[in-house]
PDB file of N, CA and C in Angstrom:
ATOM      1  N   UNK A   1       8.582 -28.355  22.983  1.00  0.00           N
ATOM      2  CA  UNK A   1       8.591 -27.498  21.817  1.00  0.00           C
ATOM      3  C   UNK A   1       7.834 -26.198  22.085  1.00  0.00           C
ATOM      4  N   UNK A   2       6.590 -26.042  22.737  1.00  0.00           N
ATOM      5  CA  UNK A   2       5.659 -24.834  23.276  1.00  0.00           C
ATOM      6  C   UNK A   2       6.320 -23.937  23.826  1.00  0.00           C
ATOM      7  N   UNK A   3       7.664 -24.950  24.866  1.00  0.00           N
ATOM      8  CA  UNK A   3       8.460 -23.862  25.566  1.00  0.00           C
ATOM      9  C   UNK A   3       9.534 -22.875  25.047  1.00  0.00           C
ATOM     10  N   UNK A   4       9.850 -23.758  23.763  1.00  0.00           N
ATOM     11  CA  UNK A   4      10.971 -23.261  22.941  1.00  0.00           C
ATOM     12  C   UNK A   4      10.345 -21.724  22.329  1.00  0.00           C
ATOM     13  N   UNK A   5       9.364 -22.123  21.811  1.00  0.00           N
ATOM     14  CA  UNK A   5       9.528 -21.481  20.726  1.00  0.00           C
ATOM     15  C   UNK A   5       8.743 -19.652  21.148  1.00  0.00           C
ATOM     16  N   UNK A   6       8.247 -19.334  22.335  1.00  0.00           N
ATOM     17  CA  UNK A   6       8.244 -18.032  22.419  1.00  0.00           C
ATOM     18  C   UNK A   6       9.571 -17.287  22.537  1.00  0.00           C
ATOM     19  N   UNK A   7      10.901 -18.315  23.339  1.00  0.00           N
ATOM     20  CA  UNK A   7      11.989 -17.712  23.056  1.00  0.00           C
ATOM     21  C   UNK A   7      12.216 -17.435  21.947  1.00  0.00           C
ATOM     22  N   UNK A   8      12.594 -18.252  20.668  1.00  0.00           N
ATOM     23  CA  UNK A   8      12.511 -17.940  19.262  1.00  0.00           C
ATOM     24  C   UNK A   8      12.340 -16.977  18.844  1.00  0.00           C
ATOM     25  N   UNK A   9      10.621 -17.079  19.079  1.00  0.00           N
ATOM     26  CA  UNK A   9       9.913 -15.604  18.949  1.00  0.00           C
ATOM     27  C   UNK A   9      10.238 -13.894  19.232  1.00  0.00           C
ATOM     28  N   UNK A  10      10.724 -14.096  20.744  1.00  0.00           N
ATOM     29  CA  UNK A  10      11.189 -13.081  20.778  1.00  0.00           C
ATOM     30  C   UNK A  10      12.251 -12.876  20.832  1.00  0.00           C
ATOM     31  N   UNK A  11      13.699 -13.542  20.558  1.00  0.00           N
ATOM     32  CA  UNK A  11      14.749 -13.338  19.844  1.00  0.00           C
ATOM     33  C   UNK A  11      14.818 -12.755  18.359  1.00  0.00           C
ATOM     34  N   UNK A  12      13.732 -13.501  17.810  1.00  0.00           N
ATOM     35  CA  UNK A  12      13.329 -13.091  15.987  1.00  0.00           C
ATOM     36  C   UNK A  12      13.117 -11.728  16.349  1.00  0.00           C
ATOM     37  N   UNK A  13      11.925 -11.148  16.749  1.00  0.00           N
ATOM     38  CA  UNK A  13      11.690  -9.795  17.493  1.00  0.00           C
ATOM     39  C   UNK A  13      12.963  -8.718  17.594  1.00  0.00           C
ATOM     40  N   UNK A  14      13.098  -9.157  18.706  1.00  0.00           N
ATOM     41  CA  UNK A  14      14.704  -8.224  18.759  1.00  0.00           C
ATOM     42  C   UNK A  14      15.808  -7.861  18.044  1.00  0.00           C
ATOM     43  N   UNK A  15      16.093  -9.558  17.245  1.00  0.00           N
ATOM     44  CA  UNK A  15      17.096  -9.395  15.720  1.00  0.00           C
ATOM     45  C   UNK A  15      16.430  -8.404  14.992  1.00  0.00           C
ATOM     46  N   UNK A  16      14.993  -8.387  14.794  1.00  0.00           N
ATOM     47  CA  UNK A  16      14.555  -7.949  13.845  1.00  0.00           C
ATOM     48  C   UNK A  16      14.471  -6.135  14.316  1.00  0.00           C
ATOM     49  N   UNK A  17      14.047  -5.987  14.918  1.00  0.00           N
ATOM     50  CA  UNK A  17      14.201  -4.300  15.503  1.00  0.00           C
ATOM     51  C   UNK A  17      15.428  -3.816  15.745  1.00  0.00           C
ATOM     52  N   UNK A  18      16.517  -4.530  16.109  1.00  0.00           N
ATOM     53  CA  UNK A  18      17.829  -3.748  15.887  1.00  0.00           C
ATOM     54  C   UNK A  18      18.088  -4.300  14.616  1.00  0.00           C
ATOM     55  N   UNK A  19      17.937  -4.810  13.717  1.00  0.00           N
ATOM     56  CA  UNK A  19      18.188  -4.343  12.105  1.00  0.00           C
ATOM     57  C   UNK A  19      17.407  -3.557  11.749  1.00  0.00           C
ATOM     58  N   UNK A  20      16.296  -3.738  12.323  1.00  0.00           N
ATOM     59  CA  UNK A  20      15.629  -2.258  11.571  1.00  0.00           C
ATOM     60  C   UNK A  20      16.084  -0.950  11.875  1.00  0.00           C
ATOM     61  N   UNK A  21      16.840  -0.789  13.105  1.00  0.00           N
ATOM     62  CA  UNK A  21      17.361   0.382  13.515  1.00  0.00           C
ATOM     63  C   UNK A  21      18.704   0.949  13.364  1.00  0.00           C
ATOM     64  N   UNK A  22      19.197   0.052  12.565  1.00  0.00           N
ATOM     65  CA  UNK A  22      20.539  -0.057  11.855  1.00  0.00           C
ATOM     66  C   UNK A  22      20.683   1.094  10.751  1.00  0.00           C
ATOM     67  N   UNK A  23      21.951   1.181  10.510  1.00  0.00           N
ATOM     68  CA  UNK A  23      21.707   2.258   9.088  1.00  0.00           C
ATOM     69  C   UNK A  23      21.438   2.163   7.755  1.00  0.00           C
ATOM     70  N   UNK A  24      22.338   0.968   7.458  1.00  0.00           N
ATOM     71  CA  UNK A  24      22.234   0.165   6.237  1.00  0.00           C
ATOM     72  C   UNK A  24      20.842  -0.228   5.533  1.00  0.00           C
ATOM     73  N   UNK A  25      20.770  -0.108   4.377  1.00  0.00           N
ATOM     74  CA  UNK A  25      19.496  -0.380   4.120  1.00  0.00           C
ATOM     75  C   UNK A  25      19.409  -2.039   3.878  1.00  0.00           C
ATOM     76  N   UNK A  26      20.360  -2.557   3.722  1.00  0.00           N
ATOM     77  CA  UNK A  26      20.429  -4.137   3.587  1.00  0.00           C
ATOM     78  C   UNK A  26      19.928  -4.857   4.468  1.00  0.00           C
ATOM     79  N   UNK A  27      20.188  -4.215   5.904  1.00  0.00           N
ATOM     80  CA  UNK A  27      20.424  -4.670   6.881  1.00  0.00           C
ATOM     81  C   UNK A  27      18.729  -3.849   7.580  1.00  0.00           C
ATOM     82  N   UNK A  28      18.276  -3.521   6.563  1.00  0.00           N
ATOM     83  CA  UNK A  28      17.127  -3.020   7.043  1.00  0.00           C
ATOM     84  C   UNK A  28      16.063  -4.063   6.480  1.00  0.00           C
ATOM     85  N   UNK A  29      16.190  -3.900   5.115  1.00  0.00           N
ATOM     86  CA  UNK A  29      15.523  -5.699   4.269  1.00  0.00           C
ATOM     87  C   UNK A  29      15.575  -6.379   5.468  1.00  0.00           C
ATOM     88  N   UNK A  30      16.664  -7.017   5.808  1.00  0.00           N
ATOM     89  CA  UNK A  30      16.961  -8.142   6.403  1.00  0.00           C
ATOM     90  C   UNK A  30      15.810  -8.025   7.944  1.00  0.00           C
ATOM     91  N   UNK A  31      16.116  -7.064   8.535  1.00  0.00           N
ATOM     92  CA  UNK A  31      15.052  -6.865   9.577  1.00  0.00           C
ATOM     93  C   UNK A  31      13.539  -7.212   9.261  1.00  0.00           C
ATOM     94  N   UNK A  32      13.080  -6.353   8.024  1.00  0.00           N
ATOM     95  CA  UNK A  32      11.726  -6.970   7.975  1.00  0.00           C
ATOM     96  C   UNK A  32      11.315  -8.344   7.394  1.00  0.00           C
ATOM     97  N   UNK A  33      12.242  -8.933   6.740  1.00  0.00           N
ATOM     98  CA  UNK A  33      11.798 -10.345   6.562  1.00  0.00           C
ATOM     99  C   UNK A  33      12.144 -10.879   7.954  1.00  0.00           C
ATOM    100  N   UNK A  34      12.954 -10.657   9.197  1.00  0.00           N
ATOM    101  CA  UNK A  34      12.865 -11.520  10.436  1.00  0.00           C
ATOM    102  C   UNK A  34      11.701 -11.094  10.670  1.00  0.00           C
ATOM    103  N   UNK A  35      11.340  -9.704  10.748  1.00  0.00           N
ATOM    104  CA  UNK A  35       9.709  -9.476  11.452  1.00  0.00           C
ATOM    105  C   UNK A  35       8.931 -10.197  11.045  1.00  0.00           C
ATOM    106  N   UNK A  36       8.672 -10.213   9.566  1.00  0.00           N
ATOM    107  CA  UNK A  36       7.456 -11.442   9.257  1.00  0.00           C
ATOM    108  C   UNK A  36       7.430 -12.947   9.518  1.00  0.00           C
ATOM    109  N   UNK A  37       8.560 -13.246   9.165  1.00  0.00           N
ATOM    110  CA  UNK A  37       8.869 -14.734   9.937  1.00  0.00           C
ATOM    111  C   UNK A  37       8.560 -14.623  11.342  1.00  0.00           C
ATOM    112  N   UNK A  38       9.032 -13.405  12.192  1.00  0.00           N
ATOM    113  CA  UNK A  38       8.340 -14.046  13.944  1.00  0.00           C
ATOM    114  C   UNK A  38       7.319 -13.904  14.111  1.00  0.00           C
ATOM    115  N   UNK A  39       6.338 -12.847  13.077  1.00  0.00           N
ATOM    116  CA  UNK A  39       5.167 -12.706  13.366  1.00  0.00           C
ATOM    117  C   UNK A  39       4.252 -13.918  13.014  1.00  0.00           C
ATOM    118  N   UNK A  40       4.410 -14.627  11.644  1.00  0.00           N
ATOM    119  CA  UNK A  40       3.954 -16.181  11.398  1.00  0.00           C
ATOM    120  C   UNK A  40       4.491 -16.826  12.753  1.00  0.00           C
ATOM    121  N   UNK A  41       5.442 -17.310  13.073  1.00  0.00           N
ATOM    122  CA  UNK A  41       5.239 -18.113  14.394  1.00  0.00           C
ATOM    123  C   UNK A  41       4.694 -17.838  15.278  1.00  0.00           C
ATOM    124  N   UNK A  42       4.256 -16.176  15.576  1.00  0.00           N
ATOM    125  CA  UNK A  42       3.836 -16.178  16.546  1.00  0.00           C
ATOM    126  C   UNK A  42       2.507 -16.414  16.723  1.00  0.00           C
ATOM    127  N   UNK A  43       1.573 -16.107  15.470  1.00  0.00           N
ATOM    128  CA  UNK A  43       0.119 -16.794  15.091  1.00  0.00           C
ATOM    129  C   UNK A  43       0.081 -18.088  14.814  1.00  0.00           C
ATOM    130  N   UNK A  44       1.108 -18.568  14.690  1.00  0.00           N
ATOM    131  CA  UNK A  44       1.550 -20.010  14.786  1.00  0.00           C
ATOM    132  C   UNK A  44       1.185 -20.726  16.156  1.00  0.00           C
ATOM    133  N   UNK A  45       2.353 -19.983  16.769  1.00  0.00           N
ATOM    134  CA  UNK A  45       2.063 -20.576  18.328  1.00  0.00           C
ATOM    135  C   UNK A  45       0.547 -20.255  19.463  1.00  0.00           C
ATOM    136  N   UNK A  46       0.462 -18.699  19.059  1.00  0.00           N
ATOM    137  CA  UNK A  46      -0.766 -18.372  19.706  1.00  0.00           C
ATOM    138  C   UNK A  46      -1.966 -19.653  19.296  1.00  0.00           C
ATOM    139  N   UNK A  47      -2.350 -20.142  18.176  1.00  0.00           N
ATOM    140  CA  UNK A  47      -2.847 -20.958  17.588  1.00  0.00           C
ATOM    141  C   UNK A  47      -3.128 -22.147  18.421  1.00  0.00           C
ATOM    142  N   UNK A  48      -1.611 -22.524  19.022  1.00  0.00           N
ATOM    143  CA  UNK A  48      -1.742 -23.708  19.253  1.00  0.00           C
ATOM    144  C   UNK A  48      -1.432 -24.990  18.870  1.00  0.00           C
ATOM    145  N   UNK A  49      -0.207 -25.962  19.513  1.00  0.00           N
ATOM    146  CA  UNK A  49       0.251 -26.765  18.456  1.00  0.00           C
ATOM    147  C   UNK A  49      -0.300 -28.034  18.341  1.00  0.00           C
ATOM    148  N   UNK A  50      -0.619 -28.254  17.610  1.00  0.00           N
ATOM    149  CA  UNK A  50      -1.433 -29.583  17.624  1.00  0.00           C
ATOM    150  C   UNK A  50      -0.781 -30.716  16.844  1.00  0.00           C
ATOM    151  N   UNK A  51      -0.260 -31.888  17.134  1.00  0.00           N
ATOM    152  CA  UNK A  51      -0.211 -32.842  16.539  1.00  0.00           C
ATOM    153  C   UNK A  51      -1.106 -34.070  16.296  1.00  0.00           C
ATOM    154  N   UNK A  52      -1.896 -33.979  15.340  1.00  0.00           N
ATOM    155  CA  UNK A  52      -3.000 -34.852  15.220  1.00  0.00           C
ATOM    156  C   UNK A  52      -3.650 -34.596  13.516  1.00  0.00           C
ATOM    157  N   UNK A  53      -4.831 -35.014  13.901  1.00  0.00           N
ATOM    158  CA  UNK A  53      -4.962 -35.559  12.419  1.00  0.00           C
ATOM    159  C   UNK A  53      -4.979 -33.797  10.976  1.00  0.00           C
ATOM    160  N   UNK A  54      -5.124 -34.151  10.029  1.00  0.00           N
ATOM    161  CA  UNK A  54      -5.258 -32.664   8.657  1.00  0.00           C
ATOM    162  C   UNK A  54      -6.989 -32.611   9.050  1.00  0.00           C
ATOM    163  N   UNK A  55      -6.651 -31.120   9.289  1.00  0.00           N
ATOM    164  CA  UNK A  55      -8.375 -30.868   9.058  1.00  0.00           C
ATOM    165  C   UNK A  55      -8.962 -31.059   7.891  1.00  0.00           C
ATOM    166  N   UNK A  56      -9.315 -32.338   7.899  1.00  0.00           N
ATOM    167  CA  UNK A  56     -10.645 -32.708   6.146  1.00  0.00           C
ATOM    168  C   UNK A  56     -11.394 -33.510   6.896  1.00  0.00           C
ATOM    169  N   UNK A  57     -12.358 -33.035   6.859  1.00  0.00           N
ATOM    170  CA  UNK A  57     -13.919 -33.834   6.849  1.00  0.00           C
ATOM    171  C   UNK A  57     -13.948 -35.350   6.227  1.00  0.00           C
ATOM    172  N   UNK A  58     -14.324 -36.433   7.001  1.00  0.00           N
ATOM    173  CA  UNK A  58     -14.482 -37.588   6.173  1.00  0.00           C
ATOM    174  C   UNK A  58     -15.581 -37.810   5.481  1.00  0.00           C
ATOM    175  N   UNK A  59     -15.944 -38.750   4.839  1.00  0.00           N
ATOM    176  CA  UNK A  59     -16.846 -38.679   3.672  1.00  0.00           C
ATOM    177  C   UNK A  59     -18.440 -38.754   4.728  1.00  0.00           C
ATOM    178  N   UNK A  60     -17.756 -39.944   5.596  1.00  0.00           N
ATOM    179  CA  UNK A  60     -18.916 -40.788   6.043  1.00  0.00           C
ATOM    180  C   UNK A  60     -19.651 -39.493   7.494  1.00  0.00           C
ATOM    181  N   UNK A  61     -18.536 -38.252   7.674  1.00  0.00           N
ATOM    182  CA  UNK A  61     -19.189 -37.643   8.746  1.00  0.00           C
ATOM    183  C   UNK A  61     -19.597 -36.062   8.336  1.00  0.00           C
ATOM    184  N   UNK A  62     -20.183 -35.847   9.240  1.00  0.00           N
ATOM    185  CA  UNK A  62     -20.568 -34.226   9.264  1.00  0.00           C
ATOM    186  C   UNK A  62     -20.105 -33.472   9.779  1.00  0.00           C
ATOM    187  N   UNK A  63     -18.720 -33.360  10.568  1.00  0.00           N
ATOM    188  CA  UNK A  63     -18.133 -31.966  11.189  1.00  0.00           C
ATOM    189  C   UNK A  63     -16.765 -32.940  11.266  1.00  0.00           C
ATOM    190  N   UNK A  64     -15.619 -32.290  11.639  1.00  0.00           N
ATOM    191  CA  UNK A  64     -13.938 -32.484  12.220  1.00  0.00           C
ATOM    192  C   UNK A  64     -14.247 -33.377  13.001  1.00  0.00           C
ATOM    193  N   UNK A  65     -13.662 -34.510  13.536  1.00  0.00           N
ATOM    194  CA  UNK A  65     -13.807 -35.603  14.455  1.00  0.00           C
ATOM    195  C   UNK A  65     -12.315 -34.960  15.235  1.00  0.00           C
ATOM    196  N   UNK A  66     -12.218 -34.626  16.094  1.00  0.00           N
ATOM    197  CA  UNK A  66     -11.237 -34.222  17.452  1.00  0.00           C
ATOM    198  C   UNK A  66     -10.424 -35.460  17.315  1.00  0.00           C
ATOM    199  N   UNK A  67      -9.228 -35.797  17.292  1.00  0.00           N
ATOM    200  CA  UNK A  67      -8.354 -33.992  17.254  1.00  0.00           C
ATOM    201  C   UNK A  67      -8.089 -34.387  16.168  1.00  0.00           C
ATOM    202  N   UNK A  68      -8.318 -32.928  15.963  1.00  0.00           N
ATOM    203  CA  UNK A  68      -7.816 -32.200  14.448  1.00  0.00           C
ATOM    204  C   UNK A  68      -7.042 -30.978  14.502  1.00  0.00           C
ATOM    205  N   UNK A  69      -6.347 -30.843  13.656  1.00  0.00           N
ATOM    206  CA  UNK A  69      -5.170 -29.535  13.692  1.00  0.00           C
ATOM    207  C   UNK A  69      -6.656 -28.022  12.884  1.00  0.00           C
ATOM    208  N   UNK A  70      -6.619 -27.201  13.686  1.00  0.00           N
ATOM    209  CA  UNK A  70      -7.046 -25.958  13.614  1.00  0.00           C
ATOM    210  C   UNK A  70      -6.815 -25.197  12.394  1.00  0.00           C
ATOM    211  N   UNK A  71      -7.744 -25.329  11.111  1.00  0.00           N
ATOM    212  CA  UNK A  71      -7.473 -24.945   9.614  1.00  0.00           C
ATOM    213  C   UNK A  71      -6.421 -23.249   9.478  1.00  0.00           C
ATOM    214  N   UNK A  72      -7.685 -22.604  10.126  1.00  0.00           N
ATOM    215  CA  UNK A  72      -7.540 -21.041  10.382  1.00  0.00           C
ATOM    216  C   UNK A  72      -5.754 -20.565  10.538  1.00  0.00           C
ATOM    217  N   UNK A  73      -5.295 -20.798  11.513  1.00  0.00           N
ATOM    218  CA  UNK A  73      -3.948 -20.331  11.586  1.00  0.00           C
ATOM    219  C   UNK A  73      -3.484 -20.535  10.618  1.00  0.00           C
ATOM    220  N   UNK A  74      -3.474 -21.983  10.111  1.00  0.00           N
ATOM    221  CA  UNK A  74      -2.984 -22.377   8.816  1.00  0.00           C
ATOM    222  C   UNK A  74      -2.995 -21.110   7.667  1.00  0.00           C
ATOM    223  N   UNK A  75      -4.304 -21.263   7.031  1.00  0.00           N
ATOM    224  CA  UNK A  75      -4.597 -20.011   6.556  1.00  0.00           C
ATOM    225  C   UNK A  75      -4.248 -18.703   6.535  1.00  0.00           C
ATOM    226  N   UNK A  76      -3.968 -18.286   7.925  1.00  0.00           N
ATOM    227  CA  UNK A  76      -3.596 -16.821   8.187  1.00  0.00           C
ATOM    228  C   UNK A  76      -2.142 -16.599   7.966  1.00  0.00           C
ATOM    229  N   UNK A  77      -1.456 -18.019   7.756  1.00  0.00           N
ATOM    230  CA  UNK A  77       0.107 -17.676   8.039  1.00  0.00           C
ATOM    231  C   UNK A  77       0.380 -17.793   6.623  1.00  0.00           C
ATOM    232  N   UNK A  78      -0.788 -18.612   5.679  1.00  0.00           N
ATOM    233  CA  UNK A  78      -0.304 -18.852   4.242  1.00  0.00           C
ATOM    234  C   UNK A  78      -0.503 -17.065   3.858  1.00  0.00           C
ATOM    235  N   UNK A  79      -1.457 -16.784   3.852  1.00  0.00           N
ATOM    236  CA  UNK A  79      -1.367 -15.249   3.457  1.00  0.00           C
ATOM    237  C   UNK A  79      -0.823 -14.416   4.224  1.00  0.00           C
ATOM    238  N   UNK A  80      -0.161 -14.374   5.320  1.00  0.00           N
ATOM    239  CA  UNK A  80       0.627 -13.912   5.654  1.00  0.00           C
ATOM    240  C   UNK A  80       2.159 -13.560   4.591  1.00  0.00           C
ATOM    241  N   UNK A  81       2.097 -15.323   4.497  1.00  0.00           N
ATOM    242  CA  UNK A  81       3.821 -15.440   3.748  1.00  0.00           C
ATOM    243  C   UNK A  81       3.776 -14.450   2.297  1.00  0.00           C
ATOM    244  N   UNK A  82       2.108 -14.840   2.000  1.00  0.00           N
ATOM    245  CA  UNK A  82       2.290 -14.163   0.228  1.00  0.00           C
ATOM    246  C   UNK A  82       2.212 -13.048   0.493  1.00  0.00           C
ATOM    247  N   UNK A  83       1.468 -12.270   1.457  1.00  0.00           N
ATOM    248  CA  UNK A  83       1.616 -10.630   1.805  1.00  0.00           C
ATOM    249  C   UNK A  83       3.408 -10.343   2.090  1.00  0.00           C
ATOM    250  N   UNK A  84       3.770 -10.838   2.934  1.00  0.00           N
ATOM    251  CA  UNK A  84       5.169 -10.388   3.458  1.00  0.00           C
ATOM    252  C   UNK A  84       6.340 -10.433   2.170  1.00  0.00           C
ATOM    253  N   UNK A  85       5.833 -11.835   1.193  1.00  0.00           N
ATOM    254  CA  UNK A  85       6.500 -12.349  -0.171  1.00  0.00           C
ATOM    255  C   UNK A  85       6.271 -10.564  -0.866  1.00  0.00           C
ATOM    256  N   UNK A  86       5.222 -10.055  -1.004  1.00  0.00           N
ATOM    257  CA  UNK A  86       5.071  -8.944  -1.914  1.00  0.00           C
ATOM    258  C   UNK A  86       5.589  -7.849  -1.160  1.00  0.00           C
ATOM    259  N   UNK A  87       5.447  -7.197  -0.136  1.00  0.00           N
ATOM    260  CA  UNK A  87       6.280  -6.420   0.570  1.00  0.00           C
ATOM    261  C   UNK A  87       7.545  -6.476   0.432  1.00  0.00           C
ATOM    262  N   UNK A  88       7.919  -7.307   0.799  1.00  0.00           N
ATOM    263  CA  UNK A  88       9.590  -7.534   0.628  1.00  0.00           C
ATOM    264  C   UNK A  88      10.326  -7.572  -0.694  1.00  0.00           C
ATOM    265  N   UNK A  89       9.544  -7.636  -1.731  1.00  0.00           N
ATOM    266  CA  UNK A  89      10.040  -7.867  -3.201  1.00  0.00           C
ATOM    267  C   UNK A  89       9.905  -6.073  -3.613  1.00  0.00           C
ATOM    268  N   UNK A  90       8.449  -5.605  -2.535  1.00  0.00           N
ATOM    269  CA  UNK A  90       8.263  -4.153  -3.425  1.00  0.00           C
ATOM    270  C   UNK A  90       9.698  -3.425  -2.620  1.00  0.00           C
ATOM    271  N   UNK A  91      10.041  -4.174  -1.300  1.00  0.00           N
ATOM    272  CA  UNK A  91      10.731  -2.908  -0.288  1.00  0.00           C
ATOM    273  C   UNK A  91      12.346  -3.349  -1.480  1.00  0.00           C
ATOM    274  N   UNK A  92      12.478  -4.257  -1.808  1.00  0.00           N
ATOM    275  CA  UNK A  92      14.328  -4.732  -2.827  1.00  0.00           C
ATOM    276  C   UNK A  92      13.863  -3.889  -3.680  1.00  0.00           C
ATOM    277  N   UNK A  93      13.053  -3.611  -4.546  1.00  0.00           N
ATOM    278  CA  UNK A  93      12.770  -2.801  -5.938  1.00  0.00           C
ATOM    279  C   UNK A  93      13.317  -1.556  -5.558  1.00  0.00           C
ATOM    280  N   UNK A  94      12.582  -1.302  -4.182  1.00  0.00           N
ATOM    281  CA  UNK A  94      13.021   0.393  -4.083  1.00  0.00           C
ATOM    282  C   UNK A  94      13.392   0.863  -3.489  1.00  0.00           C
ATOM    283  N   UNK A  95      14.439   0.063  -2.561  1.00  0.00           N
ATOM    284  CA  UNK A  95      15.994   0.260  -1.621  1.00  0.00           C
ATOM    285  C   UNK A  95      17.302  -0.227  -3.244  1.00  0.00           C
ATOM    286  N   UNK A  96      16.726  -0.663  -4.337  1.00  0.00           N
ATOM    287  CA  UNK A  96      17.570  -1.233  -5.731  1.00  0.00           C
ATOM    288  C   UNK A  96      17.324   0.197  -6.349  1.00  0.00           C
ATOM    289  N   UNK A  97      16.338   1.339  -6.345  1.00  0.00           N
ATOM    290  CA  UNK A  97      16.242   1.963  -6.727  1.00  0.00           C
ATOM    291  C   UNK A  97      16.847   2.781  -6.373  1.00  0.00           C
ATOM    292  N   UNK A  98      16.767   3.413  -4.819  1.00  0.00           N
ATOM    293  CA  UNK A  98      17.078   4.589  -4.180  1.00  0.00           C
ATOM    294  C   UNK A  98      18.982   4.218  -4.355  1.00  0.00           C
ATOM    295  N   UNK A  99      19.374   2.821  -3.684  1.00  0.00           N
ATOM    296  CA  UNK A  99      20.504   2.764  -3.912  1.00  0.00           C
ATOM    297  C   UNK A  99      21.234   3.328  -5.681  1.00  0.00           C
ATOM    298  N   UNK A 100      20.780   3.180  -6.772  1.00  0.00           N
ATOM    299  CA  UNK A 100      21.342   3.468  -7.628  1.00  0.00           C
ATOM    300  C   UNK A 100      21.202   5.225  -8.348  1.00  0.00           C
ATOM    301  N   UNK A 101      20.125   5.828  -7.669  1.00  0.00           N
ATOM    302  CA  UNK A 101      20.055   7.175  -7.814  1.00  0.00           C
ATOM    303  C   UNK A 101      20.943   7.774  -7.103  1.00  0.00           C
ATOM    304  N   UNK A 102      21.693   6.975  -5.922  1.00  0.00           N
ATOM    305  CA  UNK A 102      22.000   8.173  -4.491  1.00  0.00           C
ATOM    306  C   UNK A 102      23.717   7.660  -4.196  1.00  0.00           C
ATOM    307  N   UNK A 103      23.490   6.651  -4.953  1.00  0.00           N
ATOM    308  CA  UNK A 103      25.263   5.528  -4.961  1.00  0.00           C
ATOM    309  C   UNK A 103      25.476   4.892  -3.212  1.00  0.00           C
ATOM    310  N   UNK A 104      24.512   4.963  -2.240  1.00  0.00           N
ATOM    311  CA  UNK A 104      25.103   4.358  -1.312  1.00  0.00           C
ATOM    312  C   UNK A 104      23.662   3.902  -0.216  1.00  0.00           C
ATOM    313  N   UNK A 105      24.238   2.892   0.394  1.00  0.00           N
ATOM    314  CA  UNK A 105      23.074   2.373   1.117  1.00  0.00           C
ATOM    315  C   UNK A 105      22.995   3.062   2.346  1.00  0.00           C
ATOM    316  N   UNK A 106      24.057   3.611   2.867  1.00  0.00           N
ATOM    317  CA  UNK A 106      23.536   4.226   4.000  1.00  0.00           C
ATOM    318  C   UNK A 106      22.523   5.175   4.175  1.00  0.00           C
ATOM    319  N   UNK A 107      21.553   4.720   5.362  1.00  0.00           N
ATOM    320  CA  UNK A 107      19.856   5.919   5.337  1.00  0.00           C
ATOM    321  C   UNK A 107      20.278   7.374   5.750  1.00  0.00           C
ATOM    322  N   UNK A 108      21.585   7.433   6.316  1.00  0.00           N
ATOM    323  CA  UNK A 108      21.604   9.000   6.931  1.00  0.00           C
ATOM    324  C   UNK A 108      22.581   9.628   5.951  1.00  0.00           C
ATOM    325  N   UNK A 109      23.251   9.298   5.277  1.00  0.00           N
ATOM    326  CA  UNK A 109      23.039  10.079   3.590  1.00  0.00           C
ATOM    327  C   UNK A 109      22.362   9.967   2.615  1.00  0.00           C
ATOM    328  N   UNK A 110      21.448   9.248   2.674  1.00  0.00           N
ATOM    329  CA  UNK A 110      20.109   9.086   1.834  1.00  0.00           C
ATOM    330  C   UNK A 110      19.554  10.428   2.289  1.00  0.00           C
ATOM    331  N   UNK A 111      19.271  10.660   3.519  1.00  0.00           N
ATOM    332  CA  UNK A 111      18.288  11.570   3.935  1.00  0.00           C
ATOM    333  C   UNK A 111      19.053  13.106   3.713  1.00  0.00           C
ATOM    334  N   UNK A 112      20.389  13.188   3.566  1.00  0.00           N
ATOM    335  CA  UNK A 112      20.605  14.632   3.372  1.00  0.00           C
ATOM    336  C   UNK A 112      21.010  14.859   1.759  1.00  0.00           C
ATOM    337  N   UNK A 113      20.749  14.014   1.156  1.00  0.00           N
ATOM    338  CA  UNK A 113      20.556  14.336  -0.266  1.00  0.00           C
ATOM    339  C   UNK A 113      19.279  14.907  -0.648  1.00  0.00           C
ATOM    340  N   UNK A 114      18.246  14.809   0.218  1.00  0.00           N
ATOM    341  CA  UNK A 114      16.716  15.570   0.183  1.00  0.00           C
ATOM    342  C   UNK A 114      16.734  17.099  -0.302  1.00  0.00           C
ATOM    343  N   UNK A 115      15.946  17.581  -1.400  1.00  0.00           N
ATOM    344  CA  UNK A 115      16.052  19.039  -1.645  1.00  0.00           C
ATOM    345  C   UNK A 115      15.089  19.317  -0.750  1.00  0.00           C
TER     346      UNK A 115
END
């Protein structure tokens, strides 16, 4: 699975930069939600995969008893998702916007409608 998944990674990567370099603005959305998804795996994987026990403290001890899965990444990828969740909701609001002022999704007549 360790081996798999930097391919993943940087397949997600690449999908994701040639949609971003695309014209369409749909197809531009679509790029940055792959970016955030490869970027969670990739703090994912940098992390380290561990299959073993939930990091919680037992009653009877005083620190993680080994092995334990690494809280932190955890963490970083949950706020990750809710950061990328709000980005991506603000970037639909106002590619929903620009599309209905300008009538079309393409970015290189977006840009010569500019006064």
């Amino acid at each position: 699975m360790e081996v798999v998944l930097p391919f993943v990674i940087g397949s997600l990567y690449a999908m994701a930069i040639y949609m971003l370099l695309r014209r369409s603005l749909v197809k531009l959305l679509i790029g940055l939600g792959l970016l955030s998804h490869a970027s969670n795996l990739l703090i994912f994987t940098a992390a380290g995969l561990t299959r073993s026990k939930a990091p919680v403290i037992a009653l009877t001890a005083d620190q993680l008893q080994p092995p334990h899965a690494d809280p932190l990444p955890q963490a970083l990828i949950l706020t990750a998702i809710v950061i990328s969740f709000g980005v991506t909701a603000f970037a639909l609001a106002l590619a929903y916007r620009a599309y209905r002022s300008v009538n079309t999704d393409d970015l290189d007549q977006m840009k010569s409608t500019d006064a």
